[in-house]
C-alpha atoms as a PDB file:
ATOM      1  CA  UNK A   1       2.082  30.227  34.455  1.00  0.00           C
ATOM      2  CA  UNK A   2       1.828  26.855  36.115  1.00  0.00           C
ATOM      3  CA  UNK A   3       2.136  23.616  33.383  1.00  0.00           C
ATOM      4  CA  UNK A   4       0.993  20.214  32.691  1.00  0.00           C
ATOM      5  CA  UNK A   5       4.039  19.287  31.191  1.00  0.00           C
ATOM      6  CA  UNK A   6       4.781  16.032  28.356  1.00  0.00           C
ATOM      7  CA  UNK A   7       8.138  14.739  28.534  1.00  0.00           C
ATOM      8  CA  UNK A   8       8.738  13.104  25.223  1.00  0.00           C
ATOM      9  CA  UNK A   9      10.727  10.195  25.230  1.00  0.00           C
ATOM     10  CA  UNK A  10      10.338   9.412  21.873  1.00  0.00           C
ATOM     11  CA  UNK A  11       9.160  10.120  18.419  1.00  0.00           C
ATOM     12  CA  UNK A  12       6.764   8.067  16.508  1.00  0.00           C
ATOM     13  CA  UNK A  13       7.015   6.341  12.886  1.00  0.00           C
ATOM     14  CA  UNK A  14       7.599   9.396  10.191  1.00  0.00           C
ATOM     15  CA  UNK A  15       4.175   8.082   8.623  1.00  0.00           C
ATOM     16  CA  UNK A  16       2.077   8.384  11.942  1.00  0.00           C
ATOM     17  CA  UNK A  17       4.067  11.966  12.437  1.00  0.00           C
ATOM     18  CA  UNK A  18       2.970  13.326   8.982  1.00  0.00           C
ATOM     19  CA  UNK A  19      -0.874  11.908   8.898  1.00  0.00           C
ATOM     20  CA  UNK A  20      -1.321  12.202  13.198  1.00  0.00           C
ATOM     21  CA  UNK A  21       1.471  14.175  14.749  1.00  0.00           C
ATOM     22  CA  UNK A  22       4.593  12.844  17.251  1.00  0.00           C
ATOM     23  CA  UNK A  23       3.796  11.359  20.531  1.00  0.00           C
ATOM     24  CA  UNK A  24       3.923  14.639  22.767  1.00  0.00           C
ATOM     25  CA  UNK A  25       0.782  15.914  19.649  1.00  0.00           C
ATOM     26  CA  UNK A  26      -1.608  13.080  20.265  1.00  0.00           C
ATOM     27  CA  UNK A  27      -1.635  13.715  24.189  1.00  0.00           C
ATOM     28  CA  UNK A  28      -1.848  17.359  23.528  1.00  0.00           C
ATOM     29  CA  UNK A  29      -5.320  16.419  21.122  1.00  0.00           C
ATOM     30  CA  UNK A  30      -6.343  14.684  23.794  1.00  0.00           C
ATOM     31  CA  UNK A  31      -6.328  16.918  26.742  1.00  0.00           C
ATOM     32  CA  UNK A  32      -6.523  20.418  25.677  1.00  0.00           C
ATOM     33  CA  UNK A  33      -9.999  21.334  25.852  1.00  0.00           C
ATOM     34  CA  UNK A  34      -9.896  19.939  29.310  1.00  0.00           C
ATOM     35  CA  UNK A  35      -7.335  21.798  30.857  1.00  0.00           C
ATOM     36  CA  UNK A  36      -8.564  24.462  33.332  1.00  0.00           C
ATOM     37  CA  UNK A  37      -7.676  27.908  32.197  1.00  0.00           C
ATOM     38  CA  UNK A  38      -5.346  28.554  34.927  1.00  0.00           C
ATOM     39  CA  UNK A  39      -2.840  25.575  33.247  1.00  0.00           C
ATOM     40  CA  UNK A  40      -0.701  25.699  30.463  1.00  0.00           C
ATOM     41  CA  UNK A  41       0.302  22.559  28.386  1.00  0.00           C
ATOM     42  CA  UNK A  42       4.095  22.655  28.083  1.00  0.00           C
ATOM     43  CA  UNK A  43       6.776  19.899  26.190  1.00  0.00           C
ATOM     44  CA  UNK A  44      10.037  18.996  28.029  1.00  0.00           C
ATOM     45  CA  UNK A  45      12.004  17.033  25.435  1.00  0.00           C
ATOM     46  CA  UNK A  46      13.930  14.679  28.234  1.00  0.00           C
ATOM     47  CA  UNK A  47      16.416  13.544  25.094  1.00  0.00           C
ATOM     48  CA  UNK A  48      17.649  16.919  24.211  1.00  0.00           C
ATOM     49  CA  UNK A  49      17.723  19.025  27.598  1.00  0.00           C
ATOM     50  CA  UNK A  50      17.819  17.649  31.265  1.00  0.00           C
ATOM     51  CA  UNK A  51      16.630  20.989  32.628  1.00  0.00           C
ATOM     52  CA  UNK A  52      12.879  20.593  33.258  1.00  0.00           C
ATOM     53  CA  UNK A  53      10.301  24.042  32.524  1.00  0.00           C
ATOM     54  CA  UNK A  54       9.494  25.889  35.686  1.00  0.00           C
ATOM     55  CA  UNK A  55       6.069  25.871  37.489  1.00  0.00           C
ATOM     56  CA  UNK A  56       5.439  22.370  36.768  1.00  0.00           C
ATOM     57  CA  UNK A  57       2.293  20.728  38.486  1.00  0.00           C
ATOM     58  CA  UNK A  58       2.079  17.559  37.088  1.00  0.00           C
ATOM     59  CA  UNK A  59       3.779  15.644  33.873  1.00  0.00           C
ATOM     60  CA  UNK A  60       2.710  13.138  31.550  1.00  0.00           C
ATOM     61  CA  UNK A  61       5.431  11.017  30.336  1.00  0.00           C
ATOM     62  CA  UNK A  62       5.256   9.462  26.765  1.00  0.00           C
ATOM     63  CA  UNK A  63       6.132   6.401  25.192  1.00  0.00           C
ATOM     64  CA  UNK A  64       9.329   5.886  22.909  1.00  0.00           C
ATOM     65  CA  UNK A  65      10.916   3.307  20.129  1.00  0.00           C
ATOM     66  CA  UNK A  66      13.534   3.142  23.092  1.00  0.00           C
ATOM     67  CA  UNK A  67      13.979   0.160  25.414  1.00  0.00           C
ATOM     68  CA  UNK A  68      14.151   1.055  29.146  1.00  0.00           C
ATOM     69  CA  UNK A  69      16.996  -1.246  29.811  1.00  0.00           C
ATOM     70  CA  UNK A  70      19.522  -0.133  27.373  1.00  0.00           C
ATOM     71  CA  UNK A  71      19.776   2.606  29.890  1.00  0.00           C
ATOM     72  CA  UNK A  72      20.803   5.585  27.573  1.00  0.00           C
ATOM     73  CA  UNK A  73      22.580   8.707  29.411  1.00  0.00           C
ATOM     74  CA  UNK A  74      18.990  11.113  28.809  1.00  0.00           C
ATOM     75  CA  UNK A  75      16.895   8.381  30.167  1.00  0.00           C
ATOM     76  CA  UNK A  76      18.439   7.343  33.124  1.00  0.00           C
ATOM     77  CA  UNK A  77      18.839  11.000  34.024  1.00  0.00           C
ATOM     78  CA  UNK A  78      14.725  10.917  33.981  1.00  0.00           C
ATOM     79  CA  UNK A  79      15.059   8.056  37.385  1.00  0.00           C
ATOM     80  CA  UNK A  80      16.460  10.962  40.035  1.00  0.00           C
ATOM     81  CA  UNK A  81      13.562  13.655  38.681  1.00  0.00           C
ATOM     82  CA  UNK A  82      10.909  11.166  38.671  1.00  0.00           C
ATOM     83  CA  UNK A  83      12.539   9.894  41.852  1.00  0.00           C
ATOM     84  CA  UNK A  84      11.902  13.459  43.515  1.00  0.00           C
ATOM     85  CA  UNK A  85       8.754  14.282  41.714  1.00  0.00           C
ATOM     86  CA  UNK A  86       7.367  10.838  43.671  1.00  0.00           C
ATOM     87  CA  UNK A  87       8.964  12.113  46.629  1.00  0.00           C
ATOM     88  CA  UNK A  88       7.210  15.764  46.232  1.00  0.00           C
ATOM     89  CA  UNK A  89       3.964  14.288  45.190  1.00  0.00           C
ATOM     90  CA  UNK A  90       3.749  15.336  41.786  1.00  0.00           C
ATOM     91  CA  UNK A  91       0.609  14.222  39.749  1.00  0.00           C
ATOM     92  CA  UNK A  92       2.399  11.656  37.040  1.00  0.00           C
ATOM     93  CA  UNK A  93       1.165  10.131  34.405  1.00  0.00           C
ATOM     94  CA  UNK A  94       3.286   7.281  32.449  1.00  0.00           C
ATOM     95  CA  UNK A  95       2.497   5.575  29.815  1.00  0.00           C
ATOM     96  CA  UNK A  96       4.700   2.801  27.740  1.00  0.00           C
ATOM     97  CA  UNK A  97       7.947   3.372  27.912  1.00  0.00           C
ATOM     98  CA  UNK A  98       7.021   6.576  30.581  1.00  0.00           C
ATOM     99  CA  UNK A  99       5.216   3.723  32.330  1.00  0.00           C
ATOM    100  CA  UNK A 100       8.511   0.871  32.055  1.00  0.00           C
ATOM    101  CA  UNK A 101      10.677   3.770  33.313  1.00  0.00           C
ATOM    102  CA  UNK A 102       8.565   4.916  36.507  1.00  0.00           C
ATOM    103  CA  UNK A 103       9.008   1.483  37.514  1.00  0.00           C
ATOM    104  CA  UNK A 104      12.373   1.275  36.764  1.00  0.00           C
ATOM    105  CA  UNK A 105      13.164   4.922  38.576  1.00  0.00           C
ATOM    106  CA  UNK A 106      10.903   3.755  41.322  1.00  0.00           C
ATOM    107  CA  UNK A 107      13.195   0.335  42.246  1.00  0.00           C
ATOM    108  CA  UNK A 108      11.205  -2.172  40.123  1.00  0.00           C
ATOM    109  CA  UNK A 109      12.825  -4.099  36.583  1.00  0.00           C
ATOM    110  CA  UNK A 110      11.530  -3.390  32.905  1.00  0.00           C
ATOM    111  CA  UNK A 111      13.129  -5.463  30.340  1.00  0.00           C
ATOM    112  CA  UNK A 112      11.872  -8.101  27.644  1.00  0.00           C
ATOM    113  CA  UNK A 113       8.595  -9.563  27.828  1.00  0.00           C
ATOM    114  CA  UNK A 114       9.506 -13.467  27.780  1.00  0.00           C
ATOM    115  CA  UNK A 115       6.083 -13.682  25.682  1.00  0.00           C
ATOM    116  CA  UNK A 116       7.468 -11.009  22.849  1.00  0.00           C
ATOM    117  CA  UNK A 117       5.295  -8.260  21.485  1.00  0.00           C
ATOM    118  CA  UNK A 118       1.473  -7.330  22.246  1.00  0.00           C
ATOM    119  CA  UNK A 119      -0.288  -5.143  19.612  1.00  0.00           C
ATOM    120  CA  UNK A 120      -3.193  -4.013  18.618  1.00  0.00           C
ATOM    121  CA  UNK A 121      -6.822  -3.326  20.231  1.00  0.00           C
ATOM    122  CA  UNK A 122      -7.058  -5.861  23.188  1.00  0.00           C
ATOM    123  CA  UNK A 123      -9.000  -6.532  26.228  1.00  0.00           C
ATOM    124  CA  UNK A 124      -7.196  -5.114  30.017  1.00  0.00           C
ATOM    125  CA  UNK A 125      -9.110  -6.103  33.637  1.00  0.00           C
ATOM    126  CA  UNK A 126      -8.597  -4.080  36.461  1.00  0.00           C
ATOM    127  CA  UNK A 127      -7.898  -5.315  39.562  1.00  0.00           C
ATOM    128  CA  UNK A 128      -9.839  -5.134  42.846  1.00  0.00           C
ATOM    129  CA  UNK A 129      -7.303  -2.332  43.582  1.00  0.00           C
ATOM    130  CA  UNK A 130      -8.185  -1.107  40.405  1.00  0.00           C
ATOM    131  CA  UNK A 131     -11.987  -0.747  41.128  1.00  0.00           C
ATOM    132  CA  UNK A 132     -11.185   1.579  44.129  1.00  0.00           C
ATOM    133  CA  UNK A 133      -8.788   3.777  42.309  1.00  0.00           C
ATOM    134  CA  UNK A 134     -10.012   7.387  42.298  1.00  0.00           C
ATOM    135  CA  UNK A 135      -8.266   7.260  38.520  1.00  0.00           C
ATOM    136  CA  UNK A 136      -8.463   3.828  37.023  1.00  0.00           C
ATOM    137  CA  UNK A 137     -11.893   2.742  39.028  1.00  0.00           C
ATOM    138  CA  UNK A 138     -13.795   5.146  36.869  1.00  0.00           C
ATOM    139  CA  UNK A 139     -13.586   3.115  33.640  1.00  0.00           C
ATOM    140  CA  UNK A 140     -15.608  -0.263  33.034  1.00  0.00           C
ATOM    141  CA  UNK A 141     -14.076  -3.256  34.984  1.00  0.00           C
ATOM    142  CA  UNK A 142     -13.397  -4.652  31.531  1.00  0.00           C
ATOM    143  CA  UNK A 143     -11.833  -1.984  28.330  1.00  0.00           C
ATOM    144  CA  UNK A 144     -10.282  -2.384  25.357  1.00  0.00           C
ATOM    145  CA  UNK A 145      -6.910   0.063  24.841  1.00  0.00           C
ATOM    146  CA  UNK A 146      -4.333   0.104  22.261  1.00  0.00           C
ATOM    147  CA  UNK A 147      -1.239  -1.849  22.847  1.00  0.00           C
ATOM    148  CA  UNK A 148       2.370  -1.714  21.127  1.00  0.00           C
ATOM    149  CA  UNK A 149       5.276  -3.078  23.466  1.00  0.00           C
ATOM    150  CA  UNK A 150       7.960  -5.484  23.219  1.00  0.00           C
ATOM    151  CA  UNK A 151       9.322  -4.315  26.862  1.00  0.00           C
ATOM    152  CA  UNK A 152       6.689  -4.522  30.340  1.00  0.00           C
ATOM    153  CA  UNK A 153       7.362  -4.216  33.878  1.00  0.00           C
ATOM    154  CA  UNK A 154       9.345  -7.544  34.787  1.00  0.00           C
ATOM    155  CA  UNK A 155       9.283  -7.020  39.008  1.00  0.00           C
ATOM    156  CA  UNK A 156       7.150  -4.366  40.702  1.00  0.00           C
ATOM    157  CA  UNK A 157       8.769  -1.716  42.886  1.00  0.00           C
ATOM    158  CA  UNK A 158       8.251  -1.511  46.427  1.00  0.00           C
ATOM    159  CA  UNK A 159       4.810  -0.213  47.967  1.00  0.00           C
ATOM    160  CA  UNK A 160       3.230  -0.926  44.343  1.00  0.00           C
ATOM    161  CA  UNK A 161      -0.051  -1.457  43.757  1.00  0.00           C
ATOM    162  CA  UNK A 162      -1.441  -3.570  40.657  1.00  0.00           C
ATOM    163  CA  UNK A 163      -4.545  -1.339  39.118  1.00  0.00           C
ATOM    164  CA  UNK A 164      -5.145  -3.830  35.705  1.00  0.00           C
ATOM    165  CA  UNK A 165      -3.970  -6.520  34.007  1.00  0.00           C
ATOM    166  CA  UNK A 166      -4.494  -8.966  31.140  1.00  0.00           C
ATOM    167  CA  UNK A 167      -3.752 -12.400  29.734  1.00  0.00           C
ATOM    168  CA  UNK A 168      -0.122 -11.031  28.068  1.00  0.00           C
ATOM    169  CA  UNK A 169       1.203  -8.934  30.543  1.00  0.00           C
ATOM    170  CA  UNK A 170       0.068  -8.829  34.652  1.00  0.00           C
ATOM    171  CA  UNK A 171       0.910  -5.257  35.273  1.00  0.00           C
ATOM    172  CA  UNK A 172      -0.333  -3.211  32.708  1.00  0.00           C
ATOM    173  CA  UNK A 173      -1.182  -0.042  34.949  1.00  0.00           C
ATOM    174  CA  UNK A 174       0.547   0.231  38.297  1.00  0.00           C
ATOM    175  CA  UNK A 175      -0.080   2.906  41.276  1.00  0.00           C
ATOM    176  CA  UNK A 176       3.146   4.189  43.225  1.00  0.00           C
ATOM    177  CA  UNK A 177       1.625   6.446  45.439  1.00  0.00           C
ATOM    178  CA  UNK A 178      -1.433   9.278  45.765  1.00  0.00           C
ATOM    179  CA  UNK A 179      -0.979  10.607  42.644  1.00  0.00           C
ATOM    180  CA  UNK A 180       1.634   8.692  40.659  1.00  0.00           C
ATOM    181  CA  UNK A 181       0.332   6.048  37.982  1.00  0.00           C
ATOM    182  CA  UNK A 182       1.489   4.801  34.584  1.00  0.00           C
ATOM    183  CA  UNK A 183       0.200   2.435  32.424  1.00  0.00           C
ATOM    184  CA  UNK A 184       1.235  -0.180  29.777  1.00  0.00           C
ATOM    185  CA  UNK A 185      -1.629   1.075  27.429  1.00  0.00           C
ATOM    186  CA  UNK A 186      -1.668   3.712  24.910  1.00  0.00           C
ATOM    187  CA  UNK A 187      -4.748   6.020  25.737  1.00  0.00           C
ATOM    188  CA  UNK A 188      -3.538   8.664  23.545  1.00  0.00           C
ATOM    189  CA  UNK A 189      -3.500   5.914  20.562  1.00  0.00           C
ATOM    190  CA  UNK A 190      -6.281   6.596  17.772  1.00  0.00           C
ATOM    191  CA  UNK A 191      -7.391   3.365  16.036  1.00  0.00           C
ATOM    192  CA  UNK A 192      -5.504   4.924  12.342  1.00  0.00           C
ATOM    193  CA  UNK A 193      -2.279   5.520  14.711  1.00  0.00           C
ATOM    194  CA  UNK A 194      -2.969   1.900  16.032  1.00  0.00           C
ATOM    195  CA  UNK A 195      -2.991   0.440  12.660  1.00  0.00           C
ATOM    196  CA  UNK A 196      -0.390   2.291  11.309  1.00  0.00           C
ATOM    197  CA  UNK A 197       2.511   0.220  14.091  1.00  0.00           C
ATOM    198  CA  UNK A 198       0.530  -3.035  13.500  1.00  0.00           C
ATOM    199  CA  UNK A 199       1.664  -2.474   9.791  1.00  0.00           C
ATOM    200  CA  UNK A 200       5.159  -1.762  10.865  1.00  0.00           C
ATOM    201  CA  UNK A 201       5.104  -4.450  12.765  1.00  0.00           C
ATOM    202  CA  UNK A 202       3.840  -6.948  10.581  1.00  0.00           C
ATOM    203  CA  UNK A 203       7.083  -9.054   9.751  1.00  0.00           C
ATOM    204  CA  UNK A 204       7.992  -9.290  13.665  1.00  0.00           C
ATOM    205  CA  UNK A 205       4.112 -10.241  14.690  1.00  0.00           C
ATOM    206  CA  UNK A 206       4.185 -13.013  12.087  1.00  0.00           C
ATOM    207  CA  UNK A 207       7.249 -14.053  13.006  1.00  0.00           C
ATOM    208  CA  UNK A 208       5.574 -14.794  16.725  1.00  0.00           C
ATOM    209  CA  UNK A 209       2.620 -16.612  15.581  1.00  0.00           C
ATOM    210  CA  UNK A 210       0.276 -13.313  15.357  1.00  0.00           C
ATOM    211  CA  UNK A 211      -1.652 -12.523  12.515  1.00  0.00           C
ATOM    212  CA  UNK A 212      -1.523  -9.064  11.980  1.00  0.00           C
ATOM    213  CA  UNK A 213      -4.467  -8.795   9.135  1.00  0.00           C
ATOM    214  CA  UNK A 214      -7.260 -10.093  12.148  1.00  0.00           C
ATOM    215  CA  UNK A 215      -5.087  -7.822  14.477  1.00  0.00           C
ATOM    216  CA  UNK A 216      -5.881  -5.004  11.749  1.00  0.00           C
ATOM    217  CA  UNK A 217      -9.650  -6.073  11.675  1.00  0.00           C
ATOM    218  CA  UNK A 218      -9.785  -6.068  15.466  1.00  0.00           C
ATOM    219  CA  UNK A 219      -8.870  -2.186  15.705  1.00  0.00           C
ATOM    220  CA  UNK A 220     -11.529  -1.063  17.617  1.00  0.00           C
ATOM    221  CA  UNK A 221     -12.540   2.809  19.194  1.00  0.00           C
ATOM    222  CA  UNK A 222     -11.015   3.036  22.966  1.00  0.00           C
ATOM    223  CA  UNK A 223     -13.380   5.398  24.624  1.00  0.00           C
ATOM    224  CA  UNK A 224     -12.964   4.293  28.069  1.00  0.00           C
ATOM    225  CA  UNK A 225      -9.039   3.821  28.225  1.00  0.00           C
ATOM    226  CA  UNK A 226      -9.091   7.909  25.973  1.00  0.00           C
ATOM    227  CA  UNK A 227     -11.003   9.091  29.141  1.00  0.00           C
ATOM    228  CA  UNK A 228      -7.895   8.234  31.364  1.00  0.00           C
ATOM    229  CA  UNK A 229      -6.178  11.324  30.372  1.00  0.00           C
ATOM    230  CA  UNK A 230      -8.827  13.763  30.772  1.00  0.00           C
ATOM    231  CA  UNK A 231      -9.726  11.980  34.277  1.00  0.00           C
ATOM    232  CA  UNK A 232      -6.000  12.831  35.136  1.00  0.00           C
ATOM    233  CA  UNK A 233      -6.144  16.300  33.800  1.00  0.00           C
ATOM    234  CA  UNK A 234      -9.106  17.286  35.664  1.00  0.00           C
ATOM    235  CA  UNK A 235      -7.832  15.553  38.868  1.00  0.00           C
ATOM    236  CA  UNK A 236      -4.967  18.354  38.908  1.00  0.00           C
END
């Protein structure tokens, strides 16, 4: 049977695992009572196996604790698939790190964001291009999303169009072709999941000038960025 498939590129804190479930979970809550009947939801682990489930007719590629640029064997063996699924035009879907290394795979540069880390619940623009996406132009012109990223898209890739931005980071969801988008943002994010890395992360906000008790009070409900995913699924 034919399969949205998540490639999980990462797992989450043990704490958000136990009280949430890992990455590939929160996109499954997410999506699975919007899948059409005649699609399966299927998990290709890209750290443990480089052979990719059959039937696939579009993927969603999570985020991960990994950095793009340390390059590890699993992950850069993700650039030629993602090269040929752009190539075959396979619906994608990256976000975080999945977004980082579809721009990485596609001939762009993700590596340290010269401004350090954005967290929490914060405010993303789109673009004019943005507006006329069939995905991104059906949320408001203005959203809040979840954020947690040290890493960003540093140089686009060729043929690579800008879909949003904000004030910390000017490509935070990117188009590569018909069907091929990722995005900085965490629309599978929950505002307890949200809060739960802004408490990991509260020695390394501090130590940047953030205040992560307001960034804790600022967790906010992300409707419109949420409704990304089941826009995508029912594009398919």
């Amino acid at each position: 049977m034919a399969s949205v498939v998540i490639i999980k590129t990462g797992d989450a804190f043990p704490e958000v695992v136990d009280q949430h479930g890992d990455f590939e979970q929160l996109f499954i809550e997410q999506v699975q009572d919007t899948l059409p009947d005649h699609l399966t939801l299927d998990v290709w682990d890209a750290r443990l196996t480089s052979q990719p489930p059959e039937d696939i007719v579009a993927a969603i590629i999570t985020g991960s604790h990994s950095m793009v640029s340390e390059q590890l064997p699993w992950s850069e063996a993700l650039k030629p698939w993602l090269q040929q699924a752009l190539a075959d035009d396979l619906p994608l879907l990256g976000v975080c790190y999945g977004h980082q290394l579809m721009a990485a795979a596609f001939g762009g540069v993700s590596d340290y964001h010269p401004a350090g880390r954005e967290s929490g619940t914060r405010s993303v623009r789109l673009t004019q291009a943005g507006r006329q996406d069939p995905l991104l132009g059906q949320l408001p012109e203005c959203f809040v999303a979840h954020l947690t990223h040290a890493q960003a898209v540093m140089q686009l890739p060729p043929d690579t169009s800008i879909l949003a931005h904000n004030c910390h980071d000017a490509h935070q969801a990117l188009r590569y072709g018909p069907r091929q988008w990722s995005v900085q943002f965490h629309p599978e994010f929950s505002p307890p999941v949200m809060r739960a890395y802004i408490e990991r992360q509260r020695a390394a906000l501090r130590d940047q000038g953030e205040d992560p008790d307001q960034l804790l009070q600022d967790v906010a409900e992300t409707p419109d960025a949420t409704r990304l995913l089941t826009r995508f699924i029912a594009m398919l």
